[in-house]
Protein backbone atom coordinates (compact mmCIF):
# COMPACT_ATOMS: atom_id res chain seq x y z
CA UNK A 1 146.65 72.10 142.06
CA UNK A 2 144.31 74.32 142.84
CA UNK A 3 146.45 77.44 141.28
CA UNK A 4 147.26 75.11 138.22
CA UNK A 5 143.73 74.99 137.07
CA UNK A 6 143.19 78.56 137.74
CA UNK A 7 146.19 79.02 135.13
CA UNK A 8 144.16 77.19 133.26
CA UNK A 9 141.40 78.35 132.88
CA UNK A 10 142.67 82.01 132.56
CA UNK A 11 144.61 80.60 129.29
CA UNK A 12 141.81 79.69 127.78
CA UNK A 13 139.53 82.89 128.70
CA UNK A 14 142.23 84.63 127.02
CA UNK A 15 142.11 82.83 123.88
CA UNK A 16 138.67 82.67 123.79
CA UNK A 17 137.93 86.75 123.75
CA UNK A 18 141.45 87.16 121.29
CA UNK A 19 139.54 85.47 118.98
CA UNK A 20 136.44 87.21 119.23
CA UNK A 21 138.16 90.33 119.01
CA UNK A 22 139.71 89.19 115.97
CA UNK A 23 136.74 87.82 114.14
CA UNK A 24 135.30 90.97 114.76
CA UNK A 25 137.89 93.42 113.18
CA UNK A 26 138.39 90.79 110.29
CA UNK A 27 134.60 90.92 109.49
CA UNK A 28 133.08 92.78 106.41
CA UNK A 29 130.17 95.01 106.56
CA UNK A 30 127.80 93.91 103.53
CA UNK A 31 126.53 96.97 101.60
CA UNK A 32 122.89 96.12 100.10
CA UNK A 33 123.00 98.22 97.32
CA UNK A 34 119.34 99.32 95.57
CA UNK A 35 118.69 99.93 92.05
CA UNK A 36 117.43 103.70 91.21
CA UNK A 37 113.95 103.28 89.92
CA UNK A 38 113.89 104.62 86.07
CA UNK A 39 110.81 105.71 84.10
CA UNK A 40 110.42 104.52 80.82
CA UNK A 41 108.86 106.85 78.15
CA UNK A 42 105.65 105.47 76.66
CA UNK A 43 105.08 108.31 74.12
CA UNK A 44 105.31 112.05 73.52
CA UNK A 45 103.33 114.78 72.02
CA UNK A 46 104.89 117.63 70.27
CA UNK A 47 103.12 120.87 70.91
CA UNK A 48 100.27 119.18 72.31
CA UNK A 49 99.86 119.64 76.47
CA UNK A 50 98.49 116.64 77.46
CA UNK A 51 97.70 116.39 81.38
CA UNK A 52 95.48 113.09 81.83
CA UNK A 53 96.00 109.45 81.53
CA UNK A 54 94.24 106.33 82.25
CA UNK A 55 94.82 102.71 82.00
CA UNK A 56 92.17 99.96 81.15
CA UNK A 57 91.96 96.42 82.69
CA UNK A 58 93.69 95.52 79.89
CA UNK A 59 95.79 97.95 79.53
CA UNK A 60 94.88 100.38 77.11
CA UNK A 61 95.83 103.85 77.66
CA UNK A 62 94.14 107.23 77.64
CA UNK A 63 94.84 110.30 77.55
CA UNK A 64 93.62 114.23 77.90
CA UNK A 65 94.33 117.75 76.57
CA UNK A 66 92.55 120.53 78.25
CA UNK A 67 92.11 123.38 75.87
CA UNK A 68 94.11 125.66 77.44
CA UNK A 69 94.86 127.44 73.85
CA UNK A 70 94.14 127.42 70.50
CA UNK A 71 94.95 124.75 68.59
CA UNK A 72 94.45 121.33 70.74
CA UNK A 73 93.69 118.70 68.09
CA UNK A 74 91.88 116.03 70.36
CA UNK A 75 90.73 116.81 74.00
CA UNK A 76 90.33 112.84 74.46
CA UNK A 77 92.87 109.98 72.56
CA UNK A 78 94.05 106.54 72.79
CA UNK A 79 97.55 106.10 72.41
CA UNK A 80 98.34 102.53 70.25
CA UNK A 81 101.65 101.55 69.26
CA UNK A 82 103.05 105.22 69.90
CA UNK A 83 99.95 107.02 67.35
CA UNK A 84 96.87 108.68 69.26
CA UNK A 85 93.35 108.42 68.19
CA UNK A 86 90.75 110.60 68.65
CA UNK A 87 88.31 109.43 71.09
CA UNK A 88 85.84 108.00 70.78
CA UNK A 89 85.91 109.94 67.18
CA UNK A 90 87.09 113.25 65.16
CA UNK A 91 83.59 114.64 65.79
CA UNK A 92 83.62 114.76 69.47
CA UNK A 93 86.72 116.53 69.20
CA UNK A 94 86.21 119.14 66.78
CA UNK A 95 84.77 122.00 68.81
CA UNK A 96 87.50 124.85 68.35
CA UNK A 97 87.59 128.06 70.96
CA UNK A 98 84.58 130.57 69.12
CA UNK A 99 83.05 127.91 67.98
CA UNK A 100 79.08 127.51 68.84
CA UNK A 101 78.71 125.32 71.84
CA UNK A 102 77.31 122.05 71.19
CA UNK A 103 75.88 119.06 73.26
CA UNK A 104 77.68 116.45 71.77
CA UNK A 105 81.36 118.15 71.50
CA UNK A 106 83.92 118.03 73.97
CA UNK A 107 84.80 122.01 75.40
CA UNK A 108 87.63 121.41 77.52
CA UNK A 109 88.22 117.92 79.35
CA UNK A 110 90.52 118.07 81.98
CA UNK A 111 90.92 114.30 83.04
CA UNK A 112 89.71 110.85 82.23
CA UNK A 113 89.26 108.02 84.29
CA UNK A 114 88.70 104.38 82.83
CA UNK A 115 86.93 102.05 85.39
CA UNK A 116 85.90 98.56 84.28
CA UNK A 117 84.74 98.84 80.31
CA UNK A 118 83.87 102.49 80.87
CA UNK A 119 85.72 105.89 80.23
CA UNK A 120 84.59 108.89 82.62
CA UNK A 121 85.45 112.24 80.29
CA UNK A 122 85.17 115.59 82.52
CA UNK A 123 84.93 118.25 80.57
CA UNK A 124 85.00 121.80 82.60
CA UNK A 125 83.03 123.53 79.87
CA UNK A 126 85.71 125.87 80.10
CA UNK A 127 88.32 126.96 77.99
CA UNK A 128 91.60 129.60 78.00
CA UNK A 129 90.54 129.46 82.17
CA UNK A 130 87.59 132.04 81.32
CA UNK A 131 84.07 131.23 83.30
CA UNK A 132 82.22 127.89 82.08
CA UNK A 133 80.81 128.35 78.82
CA UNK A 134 77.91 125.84 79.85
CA UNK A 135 77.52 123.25 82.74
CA UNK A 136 80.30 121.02 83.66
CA UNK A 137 79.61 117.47 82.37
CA UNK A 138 80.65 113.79 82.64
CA UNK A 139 80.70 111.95 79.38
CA UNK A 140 80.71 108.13 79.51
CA UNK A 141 81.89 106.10 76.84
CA UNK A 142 81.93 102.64 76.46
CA UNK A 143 85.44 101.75 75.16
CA UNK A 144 84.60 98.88 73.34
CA UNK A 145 82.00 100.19 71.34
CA UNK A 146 82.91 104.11 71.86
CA UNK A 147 79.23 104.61 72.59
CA UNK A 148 78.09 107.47 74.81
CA UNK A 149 76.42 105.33 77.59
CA UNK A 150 75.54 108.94 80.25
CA UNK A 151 75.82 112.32 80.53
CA UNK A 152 75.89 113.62 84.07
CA UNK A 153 75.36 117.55 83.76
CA UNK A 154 76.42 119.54 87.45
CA UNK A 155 73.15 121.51 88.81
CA UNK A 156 73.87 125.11 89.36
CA UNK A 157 74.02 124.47 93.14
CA UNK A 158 77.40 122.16 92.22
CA UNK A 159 79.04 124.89 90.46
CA UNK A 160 80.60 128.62 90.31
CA UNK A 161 80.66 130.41 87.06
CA UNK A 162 84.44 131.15 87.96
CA UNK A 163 84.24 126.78 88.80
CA UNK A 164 86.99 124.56 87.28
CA UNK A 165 86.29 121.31 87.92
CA UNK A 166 89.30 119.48 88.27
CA UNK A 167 89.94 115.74 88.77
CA UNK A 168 87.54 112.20 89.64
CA UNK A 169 87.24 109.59 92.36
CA UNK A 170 84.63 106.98 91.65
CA UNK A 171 83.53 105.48 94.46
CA UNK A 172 81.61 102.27 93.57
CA UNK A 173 81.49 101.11 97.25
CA UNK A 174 79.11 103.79 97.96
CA UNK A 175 77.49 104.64 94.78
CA UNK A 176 79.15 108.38 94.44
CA UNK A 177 81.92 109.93 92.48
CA UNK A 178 83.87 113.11 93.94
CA UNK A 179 85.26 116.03 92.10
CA UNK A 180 87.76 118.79 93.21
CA UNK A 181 87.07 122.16 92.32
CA UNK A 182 90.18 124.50 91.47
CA UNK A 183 88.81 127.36 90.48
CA UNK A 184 86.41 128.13 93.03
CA UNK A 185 87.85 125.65 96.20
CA UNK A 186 85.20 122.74 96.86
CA UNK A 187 84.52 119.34 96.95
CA UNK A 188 81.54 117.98 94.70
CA UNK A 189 79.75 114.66 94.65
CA UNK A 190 77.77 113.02 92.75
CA UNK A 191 75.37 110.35 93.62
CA UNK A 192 75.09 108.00 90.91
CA UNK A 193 71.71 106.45 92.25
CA UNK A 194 69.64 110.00 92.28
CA UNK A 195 72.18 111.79 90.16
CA UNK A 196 72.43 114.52 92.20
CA UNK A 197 75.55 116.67 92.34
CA UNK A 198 76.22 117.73 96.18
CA UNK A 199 78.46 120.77 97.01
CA UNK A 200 80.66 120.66 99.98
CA UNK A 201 83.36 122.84 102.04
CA UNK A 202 82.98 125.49 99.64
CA UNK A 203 85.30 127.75 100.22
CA UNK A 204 86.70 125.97 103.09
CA UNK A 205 90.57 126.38 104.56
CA UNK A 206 90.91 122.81 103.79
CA UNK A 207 90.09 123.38 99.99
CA UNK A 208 91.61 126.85 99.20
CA UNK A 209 95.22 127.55 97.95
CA UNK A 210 97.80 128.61 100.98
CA UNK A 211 99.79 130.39 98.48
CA UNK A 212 99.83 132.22 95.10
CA UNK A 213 103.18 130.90 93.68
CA UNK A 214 105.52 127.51 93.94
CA UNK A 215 109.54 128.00 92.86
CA UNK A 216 111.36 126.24 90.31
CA UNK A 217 115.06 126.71 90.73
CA UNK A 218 114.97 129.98 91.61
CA UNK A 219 112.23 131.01 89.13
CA UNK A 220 108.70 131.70 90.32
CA UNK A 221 105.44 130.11 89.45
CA UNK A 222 102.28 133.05 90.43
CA UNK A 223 99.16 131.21 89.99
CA UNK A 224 97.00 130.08 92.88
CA UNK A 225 95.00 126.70 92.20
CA UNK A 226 92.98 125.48 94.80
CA UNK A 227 91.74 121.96 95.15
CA UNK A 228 92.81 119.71 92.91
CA UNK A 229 94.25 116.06 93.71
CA UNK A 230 92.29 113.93 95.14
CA UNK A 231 92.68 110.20 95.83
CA UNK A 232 90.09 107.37 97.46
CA UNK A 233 91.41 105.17 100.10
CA UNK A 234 88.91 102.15 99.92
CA UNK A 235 90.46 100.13 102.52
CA UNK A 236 90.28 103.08 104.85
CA UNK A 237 87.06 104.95 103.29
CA UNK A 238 88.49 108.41 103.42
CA UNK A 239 88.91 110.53 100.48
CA UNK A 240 92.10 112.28 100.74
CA UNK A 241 92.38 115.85 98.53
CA UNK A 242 95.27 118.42 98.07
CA UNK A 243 95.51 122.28 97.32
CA UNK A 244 97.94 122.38 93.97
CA UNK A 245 99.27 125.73 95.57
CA UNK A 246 99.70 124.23 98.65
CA UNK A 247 101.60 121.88 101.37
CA UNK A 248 98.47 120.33 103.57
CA UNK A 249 97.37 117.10 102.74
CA UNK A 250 93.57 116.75 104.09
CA UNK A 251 90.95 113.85 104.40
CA UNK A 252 87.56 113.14 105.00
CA UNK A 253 85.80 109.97 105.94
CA UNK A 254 83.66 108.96 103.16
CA UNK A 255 80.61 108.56 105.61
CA UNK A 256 81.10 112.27 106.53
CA UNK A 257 80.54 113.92 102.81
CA UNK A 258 76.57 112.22 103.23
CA UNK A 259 76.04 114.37 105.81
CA UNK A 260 73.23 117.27 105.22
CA UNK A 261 74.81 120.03 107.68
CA UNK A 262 77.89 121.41 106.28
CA UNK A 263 79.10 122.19 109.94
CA UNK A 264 79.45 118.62 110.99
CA UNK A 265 81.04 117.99 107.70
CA UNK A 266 83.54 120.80 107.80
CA UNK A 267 84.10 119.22 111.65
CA UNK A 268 84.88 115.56 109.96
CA UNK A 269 88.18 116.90 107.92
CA UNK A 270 91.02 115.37 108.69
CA UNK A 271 94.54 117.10 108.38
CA UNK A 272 97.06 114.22 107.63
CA UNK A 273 100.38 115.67 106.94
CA UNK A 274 102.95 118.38 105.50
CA UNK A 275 103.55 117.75 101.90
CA UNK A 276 105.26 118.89 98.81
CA UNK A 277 103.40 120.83 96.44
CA UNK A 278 101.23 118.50 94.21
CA UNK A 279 98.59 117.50 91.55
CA UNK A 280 97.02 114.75 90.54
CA UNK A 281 97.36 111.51 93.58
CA UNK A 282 96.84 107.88 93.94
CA UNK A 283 96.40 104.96 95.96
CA UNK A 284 98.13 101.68 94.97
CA UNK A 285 96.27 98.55 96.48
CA UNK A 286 98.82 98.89 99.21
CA UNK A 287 97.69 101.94 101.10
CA UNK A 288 100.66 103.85 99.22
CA UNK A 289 99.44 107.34 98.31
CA UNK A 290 101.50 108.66 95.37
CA UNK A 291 101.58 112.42 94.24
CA UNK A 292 104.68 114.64 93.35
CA UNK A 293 106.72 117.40 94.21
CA UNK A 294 106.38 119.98 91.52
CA UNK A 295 108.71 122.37 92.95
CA UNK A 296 111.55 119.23 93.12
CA UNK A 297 111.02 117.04 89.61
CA UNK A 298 110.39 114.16 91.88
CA UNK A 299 107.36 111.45 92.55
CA UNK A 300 106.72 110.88 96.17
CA UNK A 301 104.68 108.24 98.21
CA UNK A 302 103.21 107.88 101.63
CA UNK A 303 103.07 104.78 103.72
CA UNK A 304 100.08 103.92 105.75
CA UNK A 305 102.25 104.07 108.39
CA UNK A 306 102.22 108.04 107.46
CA UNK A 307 106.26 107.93 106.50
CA UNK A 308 107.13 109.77 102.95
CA UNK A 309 109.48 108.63 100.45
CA UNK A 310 110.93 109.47 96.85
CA UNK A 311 110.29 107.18 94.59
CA UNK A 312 111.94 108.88 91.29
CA UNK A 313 113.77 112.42 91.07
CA UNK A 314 115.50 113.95 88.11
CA UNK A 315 115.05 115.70 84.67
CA UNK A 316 112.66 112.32 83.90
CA UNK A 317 110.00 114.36 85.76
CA UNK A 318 108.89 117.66 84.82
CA UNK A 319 105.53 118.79 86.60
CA UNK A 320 104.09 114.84 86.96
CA UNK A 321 100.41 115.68 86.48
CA UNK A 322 98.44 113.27 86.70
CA UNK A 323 98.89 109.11 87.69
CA UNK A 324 97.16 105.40 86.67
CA UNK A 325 98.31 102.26 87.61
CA UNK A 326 98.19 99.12 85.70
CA UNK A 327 99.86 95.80 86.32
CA UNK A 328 102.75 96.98 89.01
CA UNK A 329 103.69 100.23 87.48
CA UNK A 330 102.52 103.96 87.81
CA UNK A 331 101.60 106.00 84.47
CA UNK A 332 102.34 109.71 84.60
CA UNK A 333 102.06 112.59 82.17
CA UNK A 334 104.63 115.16 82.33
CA UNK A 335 102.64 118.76 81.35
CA UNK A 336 105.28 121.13 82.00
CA UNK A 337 102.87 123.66 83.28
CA UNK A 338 105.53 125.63 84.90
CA UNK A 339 107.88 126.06 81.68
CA UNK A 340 105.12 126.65 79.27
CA UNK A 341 104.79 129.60 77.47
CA UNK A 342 102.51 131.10 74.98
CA UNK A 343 104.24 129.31 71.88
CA UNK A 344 104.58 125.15 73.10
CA UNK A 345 104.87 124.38 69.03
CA UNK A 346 108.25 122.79 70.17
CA UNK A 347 107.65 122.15 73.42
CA UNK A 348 107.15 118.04 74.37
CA UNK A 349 104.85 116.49 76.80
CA UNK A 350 105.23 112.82 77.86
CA UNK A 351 103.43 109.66 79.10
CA UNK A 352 105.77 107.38 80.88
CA UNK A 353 105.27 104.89 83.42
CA UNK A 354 107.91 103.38 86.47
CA UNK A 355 107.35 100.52 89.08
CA UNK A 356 105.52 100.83 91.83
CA UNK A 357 106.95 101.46 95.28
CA UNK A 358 107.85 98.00 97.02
């Protein structure tokens, strides 16, 4: 009896794992597959380099043209229904390269930032890359009634004559807005309480170009820009900032660029990772810190947990210069910088915009 049941019970063992066995080889894998992100044109400017955007609360979009050459017909515009608008009017835009220098004339803006009802306009006071002309300045405009509301001129402690001041972070949680400095490396902040521009790491590893060229299939770039993206991590209060001819990411607690001795300051930078070669970067209200890689056509982003993704590659992206976001999707302004010559009369520069990162 007992041998019966052991029978038994070996029968069924056997059955039991021969139909495991083929369950498993009869099972499917499922293949999740994931749509490529695309980037949808918003408009296009023939012959015009534009290199700034920003989007309202309500999303109204503007945009910038350093005056890199003659012939840029606006240095600020808003873009409605595909047509762009001088901003706030002709006048302010009518300064031409020889011209005399006037107060109330934009010289050569190199990015705009809309926060709340209010357009920040940063204009280098420099044109063709020579020295500043005059101070660097911050126009603000109120975009409903395209009012000048402040003028924030740099003090000559903030500033180089060889200075290029670069990009904005405003900082409301602390009262400050930073500034890169590309053509003389630096960080500079303004406190919008005393008004007082501050200069920090002037000069400093962190800030200065690693190298004098980037490559583009095979063909070489030679220009060495030093800081010039920079992004604000509220959650985190750290301002993050990036060489453009370079491959460190840095940061620096916002609590640290207070400080009065530059030592301790210098001591609070943070070096976060290896990147690509970038320009203009931004924080989604995720943590994700977008910027691209020039040298690759692509748009990356960073995780807080530190990891780095693509999120678009391809001939849709040519130099992406500088980034907004408004309701789920990144703006971007391809400005070519690498394939323009002295003649860009045919040349076209684009605003487009593509979902944010999940």
């Amino acid at each position: 009896m007992k041998n019966f049941s052991y029978i038994i019970i070996l029968s069924i063992l056997f059955i039991s794992c021969k139909e495991k066995t083929e369950n498993k080889v009869e099972t499917t894998p499922v293949t999740v597959q994931t749509e490529t992100p695309k980037a949808t044109q918003i408009t296009a400017f023939k012959g015009q380099q534009v290199t700034g955007v920003s989007v309202s609360n309500e999303g109204r979009i503007f945009v910038n043209f350093p005056r890199w050459r003659k012939g840029v017909k606006n240095s600020v515009a808003e873009i409605t229904n595909n047509t762009n608008t001088a901003f706030p009017n002709e006048a302010w835009n009518s300064w031409e390269i020889g011209n005399k220098i006037e107060a109330n004339k934009f010289v050569g803006v190199q990015s705009v930032v809309v926060y709340n009802q209010l357009i920040y306009v940063l204009d280098t006071r420099s044109a063709l890359f020579q020295e500043v002309v005059d101070a660097p300045r911050i126009f603000v405009f109120n975009i409903n009634t395209k009012e000048l509301e402040h003028t924030y001129i740099l003090n000559e402690e903030a500033y180089h004559p060889n200075s290029y001041i670069n990009d904005l972070r405003l900082d409301k949680k602390n009262n400050k807005i930073y500034f890169t400095d590309s053509g003389n490396s630096g960080l500079v902040i303004l406190d919008l309480k005393t008004e007082k521009f501050t200069r920090v790491l002037d000069n400093h590893s962190s800030t200065a170009a690693e190298v004098d060229f980037l490559t583009f299939e095979n063909k070489t770039w030679t220009n060495s820009v030093n800081s010039d993206g920079i992004a604000l991590d509220t959650k985190n209060n750290k301002l993050y900032y990036h060489a453009l001819s370079g491959y460190s990411l840095f940061s620096i607690p916002t609590t640290a660029l207070t400080l009065e001795d530059e030592k301790e300051i210098e001591n609070a930078v943070i070096f976060e990772a290896k990147t690509s070669a970038p320009d203009g970067m931004i924080f989604d209200d995720n943590g994700n810190l977008y910027y691209a890689d020039l040298e690759h056509n692509k748009i990356m982003y960073r995780k807080p947990d530190g990891s780095i993704h693509t999120l678009i590659e391809g001939d849709a992206i040519k130099w992406a210069d500088t980034f907004s976001i408004y309701n789920g999707y990144l703006y971007f302004t391809n400005s070519r910088i690498n394939e323009v010559t002295a003649d860009i009369s045919n040349m076209e520069f684009t605003v487009n915009k593509i979902a944010l990162a999940n």
